[in-house]
Protein backbone atom coordinates (compact mmCIF):
# COMPACT_ATOMS: atom_id res chain seq x y z
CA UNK A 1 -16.43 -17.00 178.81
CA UNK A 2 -19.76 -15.54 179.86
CA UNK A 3 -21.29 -15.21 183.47
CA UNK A 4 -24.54 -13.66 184.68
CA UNK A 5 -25.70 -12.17 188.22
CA UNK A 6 -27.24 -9.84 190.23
CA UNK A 7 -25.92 -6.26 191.16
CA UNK A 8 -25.58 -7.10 194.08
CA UNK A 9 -23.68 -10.15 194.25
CA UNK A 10 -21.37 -8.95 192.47
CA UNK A 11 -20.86 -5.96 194.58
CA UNK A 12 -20.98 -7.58 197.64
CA UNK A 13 -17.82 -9.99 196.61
CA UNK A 14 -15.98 -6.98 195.08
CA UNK A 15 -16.32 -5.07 198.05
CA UNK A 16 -15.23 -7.54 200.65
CA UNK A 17 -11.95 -8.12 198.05
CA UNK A 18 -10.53 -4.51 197.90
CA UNK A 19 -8.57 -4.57 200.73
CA UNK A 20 -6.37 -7.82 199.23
CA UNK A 21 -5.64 -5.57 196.11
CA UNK A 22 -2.62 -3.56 195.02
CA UNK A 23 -3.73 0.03 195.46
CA UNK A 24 -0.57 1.74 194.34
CA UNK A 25 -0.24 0.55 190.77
CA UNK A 26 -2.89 0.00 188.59
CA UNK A 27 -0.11 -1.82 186.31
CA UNK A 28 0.23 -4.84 188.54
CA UNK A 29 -1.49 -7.61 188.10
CA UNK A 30 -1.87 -7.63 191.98
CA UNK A 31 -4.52 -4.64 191.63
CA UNK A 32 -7.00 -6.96 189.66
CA UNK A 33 -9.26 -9.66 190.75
CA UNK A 34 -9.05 -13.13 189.62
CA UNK A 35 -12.61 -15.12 188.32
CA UNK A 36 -12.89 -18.96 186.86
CA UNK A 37 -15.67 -21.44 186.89
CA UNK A 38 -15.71 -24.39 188.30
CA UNK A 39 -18.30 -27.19 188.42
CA UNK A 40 -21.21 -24.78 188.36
CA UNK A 41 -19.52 -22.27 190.74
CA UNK A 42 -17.63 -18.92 190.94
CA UNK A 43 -14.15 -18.74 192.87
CA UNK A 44 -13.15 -15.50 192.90
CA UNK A 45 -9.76 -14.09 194.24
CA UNK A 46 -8.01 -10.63 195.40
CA UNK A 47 -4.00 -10.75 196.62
CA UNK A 48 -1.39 -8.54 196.70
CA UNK A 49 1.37 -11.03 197.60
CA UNK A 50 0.84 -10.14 201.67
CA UNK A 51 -2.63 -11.21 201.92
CA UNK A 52 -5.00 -12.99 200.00
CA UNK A 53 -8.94 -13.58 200.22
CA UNK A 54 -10.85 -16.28 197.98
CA UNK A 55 -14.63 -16.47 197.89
CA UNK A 56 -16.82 -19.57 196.08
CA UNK A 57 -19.92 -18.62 194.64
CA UNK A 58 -22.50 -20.01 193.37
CA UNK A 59 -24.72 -17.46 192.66
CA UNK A 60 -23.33 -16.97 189.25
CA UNK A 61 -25.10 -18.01 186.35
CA UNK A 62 -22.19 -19.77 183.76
CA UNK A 63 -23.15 -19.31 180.19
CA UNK A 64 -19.97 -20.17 178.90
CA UNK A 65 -17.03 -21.52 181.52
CA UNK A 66 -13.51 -19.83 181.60
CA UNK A 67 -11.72 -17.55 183.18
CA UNK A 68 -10.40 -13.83 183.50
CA UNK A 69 -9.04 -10.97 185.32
CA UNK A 70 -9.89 -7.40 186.07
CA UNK A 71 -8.71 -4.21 187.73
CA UNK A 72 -10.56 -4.67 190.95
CA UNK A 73 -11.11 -0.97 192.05
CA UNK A 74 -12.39 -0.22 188.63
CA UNK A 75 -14.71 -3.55 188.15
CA UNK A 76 -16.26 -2.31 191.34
CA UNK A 77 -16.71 1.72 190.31
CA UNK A 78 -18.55 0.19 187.37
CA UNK A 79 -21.15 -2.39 188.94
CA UNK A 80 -21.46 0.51 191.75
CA UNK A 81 -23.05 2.68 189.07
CA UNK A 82 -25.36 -0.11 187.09
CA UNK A 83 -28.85 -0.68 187.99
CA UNK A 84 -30.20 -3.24 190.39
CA UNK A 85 -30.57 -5.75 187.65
CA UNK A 86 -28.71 -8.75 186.10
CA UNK A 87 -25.36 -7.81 184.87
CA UNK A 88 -23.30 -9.64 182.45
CA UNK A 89 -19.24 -10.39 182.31
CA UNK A 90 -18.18 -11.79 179.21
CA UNK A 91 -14.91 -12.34 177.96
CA UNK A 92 -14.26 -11.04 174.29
CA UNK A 93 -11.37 -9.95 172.19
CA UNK A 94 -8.81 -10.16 175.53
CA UNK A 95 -11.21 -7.60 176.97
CA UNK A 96 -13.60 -7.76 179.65
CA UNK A 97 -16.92 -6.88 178.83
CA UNK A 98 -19.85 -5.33 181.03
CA UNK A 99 -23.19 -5.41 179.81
CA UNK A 100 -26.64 -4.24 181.23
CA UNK A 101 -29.51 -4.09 179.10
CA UNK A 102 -28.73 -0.35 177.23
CA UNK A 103 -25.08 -0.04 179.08
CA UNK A 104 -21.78 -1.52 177.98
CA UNK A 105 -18.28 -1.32 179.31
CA UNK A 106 -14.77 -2.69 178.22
CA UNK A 107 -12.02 -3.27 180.54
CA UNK A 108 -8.55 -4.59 179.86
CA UNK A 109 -7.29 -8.39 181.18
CA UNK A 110 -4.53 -10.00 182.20
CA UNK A 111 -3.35 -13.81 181.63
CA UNK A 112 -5.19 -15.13 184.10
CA UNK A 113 -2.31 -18.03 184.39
CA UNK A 114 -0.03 -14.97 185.43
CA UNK A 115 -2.27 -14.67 188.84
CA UNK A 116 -0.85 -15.33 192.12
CA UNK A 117 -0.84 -18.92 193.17
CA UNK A 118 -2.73 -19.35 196.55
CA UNK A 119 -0.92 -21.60 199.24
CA UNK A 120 -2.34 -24.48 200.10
CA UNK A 121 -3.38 -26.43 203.55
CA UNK A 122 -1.90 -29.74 202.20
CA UNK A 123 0.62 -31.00 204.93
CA UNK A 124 0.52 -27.99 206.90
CA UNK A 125 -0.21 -27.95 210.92
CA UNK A 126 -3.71 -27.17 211.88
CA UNK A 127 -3.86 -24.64 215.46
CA UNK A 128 -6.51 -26.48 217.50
CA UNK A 129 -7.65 -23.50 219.44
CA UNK A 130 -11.30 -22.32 220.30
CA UNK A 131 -11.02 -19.84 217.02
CA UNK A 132 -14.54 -17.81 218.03
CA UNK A 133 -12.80 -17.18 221.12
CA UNK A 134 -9.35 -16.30 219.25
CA UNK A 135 -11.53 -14.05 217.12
CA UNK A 136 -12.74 -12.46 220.04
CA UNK A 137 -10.26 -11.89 222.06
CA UNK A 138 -7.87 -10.25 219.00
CA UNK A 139 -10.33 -8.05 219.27
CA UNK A 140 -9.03 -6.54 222.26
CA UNK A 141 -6.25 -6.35 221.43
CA UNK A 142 -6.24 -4.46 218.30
CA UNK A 143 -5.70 -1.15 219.67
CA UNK A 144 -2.18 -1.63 221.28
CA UNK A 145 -0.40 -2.60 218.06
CA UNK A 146 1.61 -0.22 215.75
CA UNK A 147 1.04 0.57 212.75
CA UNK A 148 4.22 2.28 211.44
CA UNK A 149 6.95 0.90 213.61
CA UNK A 150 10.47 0.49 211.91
CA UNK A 151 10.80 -2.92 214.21
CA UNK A 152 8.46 -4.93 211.74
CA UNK A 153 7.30 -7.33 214.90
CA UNK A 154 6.06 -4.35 216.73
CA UNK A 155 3.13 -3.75 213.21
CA UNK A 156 1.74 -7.42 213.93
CA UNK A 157 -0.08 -9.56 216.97
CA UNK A 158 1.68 -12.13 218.51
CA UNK A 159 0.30 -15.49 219.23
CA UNK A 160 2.11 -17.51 221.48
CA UNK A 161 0.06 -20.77 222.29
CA UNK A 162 1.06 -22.63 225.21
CA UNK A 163 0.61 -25.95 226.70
CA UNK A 164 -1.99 -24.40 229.40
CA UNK A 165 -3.36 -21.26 227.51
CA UNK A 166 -2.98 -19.24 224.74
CA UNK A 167 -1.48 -15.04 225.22
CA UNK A 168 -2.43 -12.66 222.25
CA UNK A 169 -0.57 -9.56 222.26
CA UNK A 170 0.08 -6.57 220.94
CA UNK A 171 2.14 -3.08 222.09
CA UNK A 172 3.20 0.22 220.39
CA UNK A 173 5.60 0.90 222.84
CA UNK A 174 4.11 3.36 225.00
CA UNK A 175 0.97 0.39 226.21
CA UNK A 176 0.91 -3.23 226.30
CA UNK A 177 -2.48 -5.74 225.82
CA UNK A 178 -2.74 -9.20 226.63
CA UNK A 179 -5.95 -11.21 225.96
CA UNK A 180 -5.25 -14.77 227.58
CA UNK A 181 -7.29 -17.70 226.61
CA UNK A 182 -7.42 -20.48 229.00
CA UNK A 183 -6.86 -23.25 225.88
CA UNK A 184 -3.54 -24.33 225.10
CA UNK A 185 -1.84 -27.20 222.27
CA UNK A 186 0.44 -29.92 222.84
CA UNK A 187 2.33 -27.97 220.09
CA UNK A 188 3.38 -24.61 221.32
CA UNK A 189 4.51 -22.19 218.64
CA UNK A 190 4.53 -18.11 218.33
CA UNK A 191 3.39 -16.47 215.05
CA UNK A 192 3.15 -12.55 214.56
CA UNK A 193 0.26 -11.83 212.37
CA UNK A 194 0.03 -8.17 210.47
CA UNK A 195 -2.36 -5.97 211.85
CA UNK A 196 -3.41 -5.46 208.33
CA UNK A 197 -4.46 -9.16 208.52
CA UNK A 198 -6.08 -9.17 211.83
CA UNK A 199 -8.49 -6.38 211.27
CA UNK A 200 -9.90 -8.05 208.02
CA UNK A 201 -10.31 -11.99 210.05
CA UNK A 202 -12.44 -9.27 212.15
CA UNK A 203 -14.84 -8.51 209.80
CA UNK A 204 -15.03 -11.60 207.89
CA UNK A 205 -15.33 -14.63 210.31
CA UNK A 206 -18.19 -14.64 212.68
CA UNK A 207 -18.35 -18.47 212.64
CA UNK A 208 -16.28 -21.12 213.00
CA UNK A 209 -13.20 -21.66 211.15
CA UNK A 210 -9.98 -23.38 210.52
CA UNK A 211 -6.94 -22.24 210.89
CA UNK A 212 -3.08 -23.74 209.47
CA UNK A 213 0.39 -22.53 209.43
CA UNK A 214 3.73 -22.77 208.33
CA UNK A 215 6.55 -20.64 208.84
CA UNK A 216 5.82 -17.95 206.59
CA UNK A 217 2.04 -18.34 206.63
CA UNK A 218 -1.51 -18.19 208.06
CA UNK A 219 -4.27 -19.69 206.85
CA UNK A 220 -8.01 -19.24 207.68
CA UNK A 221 -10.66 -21.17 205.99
CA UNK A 222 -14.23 -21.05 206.66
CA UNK A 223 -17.42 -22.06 204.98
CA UNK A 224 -17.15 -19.16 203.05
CA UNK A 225 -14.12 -17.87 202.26
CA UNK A 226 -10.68 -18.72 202.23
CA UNK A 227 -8.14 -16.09 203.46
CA UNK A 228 -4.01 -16.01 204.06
CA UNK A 229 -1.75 -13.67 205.16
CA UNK A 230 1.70 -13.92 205.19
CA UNK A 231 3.32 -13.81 209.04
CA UNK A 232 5.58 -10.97 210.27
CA UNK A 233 9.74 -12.57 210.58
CA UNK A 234 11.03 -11.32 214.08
CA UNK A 235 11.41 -11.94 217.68
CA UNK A 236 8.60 -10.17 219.34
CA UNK A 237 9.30 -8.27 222.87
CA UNK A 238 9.61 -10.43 226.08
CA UNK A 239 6.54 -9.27 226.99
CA UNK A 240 5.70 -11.04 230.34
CA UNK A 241 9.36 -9.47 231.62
CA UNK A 242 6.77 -5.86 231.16
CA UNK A 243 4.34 -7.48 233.46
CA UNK A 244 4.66 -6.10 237.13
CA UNK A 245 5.27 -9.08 239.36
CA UNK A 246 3.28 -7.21 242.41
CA UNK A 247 1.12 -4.07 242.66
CA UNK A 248 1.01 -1.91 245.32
CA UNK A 249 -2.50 -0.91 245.32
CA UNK A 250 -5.17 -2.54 243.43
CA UNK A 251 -8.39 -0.07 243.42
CA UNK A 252 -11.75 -2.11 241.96
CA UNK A 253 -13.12 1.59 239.71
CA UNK A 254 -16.59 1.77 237.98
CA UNK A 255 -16.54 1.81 234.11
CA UNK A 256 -19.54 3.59 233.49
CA UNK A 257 -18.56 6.71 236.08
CA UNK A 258 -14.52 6.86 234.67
CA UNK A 259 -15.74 6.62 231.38
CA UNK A 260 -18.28 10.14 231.89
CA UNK A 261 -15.38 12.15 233.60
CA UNK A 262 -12.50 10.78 231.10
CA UNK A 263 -14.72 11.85 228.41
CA UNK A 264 -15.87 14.96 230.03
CA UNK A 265 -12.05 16.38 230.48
CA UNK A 266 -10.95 14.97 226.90
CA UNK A 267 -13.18 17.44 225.28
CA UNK A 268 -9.85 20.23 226.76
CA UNK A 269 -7.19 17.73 226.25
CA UNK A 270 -6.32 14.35 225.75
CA UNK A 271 -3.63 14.15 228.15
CA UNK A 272 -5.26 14.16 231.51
CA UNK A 273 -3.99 13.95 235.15
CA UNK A 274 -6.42 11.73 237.26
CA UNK A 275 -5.44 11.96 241.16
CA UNK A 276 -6.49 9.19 243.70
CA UNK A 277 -7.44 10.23 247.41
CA UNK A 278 -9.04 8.20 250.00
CA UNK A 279 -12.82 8.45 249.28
CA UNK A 280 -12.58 10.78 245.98
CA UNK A 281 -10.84 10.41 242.11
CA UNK A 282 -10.53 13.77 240.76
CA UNK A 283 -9.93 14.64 237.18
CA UNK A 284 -7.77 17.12 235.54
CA UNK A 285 -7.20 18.46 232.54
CA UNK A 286 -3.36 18.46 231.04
CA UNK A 287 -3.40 22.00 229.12
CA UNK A 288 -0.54 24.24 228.14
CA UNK A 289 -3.55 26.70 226.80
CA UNK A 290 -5.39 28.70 229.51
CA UNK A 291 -7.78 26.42 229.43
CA UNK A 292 -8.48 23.99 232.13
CA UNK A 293 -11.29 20.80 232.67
CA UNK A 294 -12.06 19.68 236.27
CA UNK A 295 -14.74 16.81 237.18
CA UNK A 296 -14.78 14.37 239.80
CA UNK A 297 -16.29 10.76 241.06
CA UNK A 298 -16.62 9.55 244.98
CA UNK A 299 -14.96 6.31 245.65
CA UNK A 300 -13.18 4.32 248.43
CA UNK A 301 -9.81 3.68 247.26
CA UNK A 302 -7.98 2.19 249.60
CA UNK A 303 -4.96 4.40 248.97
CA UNK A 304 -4.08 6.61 252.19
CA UNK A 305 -2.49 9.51 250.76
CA UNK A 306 -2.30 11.54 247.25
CA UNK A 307 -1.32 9.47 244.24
CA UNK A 308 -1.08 11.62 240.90
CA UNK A 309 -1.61 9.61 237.54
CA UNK A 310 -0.50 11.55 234.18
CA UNK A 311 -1.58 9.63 231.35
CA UNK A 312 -2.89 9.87 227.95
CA UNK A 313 -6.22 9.25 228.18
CA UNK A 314 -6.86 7.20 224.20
CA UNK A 315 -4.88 4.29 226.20
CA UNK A 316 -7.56 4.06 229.26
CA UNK A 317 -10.22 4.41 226.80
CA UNK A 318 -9.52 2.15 224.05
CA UNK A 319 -8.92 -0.39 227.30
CA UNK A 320 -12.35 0.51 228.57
CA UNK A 321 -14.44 0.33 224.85
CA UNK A 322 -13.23 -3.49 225.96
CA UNK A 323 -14.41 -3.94 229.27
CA UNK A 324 -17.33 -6.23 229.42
CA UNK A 325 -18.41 -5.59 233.01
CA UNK A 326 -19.45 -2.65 234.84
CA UNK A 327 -16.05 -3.44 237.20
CA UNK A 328 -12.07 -3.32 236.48
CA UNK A 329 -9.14 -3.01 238.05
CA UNK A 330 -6.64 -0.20 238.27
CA UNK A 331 -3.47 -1.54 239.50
CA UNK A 332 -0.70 1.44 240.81
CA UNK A 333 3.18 1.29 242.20
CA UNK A 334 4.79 4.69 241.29
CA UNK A 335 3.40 7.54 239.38
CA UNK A 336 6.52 7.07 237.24
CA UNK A 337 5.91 3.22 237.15
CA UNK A 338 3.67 1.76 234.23
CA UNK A 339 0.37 0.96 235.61
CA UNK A 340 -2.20 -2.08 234.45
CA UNK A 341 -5.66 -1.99 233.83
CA UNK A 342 -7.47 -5.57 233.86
CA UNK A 343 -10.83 -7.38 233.85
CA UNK A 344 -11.04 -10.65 233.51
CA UNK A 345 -8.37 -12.70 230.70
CA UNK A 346 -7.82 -9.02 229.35
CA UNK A 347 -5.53 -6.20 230.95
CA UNK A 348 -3.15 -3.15 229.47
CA UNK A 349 -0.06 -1.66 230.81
CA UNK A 350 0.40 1.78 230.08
CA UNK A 351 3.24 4.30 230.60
CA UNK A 352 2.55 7.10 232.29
CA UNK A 353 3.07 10.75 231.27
CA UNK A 354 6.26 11.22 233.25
CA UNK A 355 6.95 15.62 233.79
């Protein structure tokens, strides 16, 4: 087997393929990427069991058809270092060779029959959903999910489509985010996608795409690329029993002017006490050091006496760094209670910092 192409191809597709690879042990075939021709293209591949990414090229230039695998992490330190040039892979001896002009390098291969199989769309359910608006709108809600939780469901998204609209959330616990998209499927169903997963759809689909499932697994296909994860097993947290069911005041706050004076008081401590009077929202900072950070915004808010907020401040930002608008809504019970923070389909309920 021999192939031929620019630097940067090559680069480019190893790149977007490291996160699908086995990072732990260099021993499993997991860690390497998969290549074959096929009528006058490139499919390349990068899985390590969890998730899975495929790309079609045909940017390659087939000398000899075939196929082969490589350590992924190491194929890419060596292109990374070549020249901006035509490189060569050919497949000699059960080794993989690199060649550029003057500069040669030898890597070891696996049986490429020994790679992963990729699942397949055949006879699975397609989710007929507005996916640039899915896209967008997991987006939101990145922030809120966990990352390390020992309850699995908690380290994923949840998707629960509806008959009327679609809910995509995600919680650590200590906040909850819904995104709500008003598009809905005769076929209602709830899936719990990694987070792992949902931060690489992020970067790689900007157009539209496709989208199937069964009960173990996603599937995304676009023009370009062809991408599965496999779906978190659990039963996610009732979370519309979270949702307050009334509010006692509901204060309309500027994003631009919270954001100055959260920032401002973050730079003593990220906890942060934020106190509501009548015409004025004062800031404070939350220090056990003698240190102390004061600011403050005018602003009618409707409430007639002193409400005190304690709260850690990465929750009302990472809400904010969504806000589209220059308007949201701060909605308040108790200073014990969990408040909620909304703007349009999108809002967060966070839990105070109770003393």
């Amino acid at each position: 087997m021999k192939i031929r192409a620019q630097k940067q191809v090559i680069e480019s597709i190893l790149i977007n393929l490291q996160p699908f690879l086995e990072k732990k042990d260099a021993t499993q075939i997991t860690s390497h990427v998969y290549l074959e021709t096929m009528d006058g293209k490139c499919r390349v591949r990068g899985t390590d069991m969890e998730i899975g990414l495929e790309i079609v090229t045909d940017q390659f230039a087939i000398d000899h058809p075939g196929k082969f695998t490589a350590n992924g992490r190491k194929l890419l330190d060596i292109v990374r270092i070549l020249k901006d040039d035509e490189i060569t892979l050919e497949l000699l001896d059960n080794a993989l060779l690199i060649k550029q002009k003057h500069s040669k390098f030898k890597l070891p291969v696996f049986d490429p029959e020994s790679y992963p199989q990729f699942p397949s769309v055949d006879e699975k359910p397609k989710i007929e959903l507005d996916s640039m608006s899915l896209i967008k709108n997991l987006r939101k809600i990145t922030p809120a999910i966990d990352s390390n939780n020992p309850k699995h469901e908690l380290n994923g998204a949840l998707i629960n489509v509806k008959s009327d609209k679609t809910d995509l959330v995600g919680t650590d616990t200590r906040r909850l985010a819904i995104a709500t998209i008003d598009d809905g499927s005769e076929t209602e169903l709830s899936l719990i996608i990694p987070k792992k997963a949902i931060l690489e759809i992020q970067k790689l689909f900007l157009d539209r795409i496709e989208m199937f499932y069964d009960e173990t697994t996603l599937i995304i296909r676009s023009e370009d690329y062809f991408f599965f994860t496999r779906l978190i097993n659990g039963r996610f947290p009732d979370y519309e029993r979270i949702i307050p069911r009334s509010l006692k005041f509901e204060i309309e706050l500027p994003k631009k002017e919270m954001l100055e004076a959260i920032r401002m008081i973050t730079t003593i401590s990220h906890d942060i006490k934020i106190t509501f009077l009548s015409d004025t929202i004062l800031f404070n900072s939350l220090s056990e050091d003698n240190i102390e950070a004061k600011t403050e915004i005018e602003r009618e808010t409707g409430i007639p006496d002193r409400f005190e907020l304690s709260l850690n401040s990465k929750y009302l930002l990472d809400f904010l760094a969504q806000v589209e608008g220059d308007i949201f809504v701060m909605g308040l019970n108790e200073p014990t209670l969990p408040f909620v923070v909304k703007e349009g389909n999108f809002m967060t309920i966070i839990m105070p910092i109770i003393h």
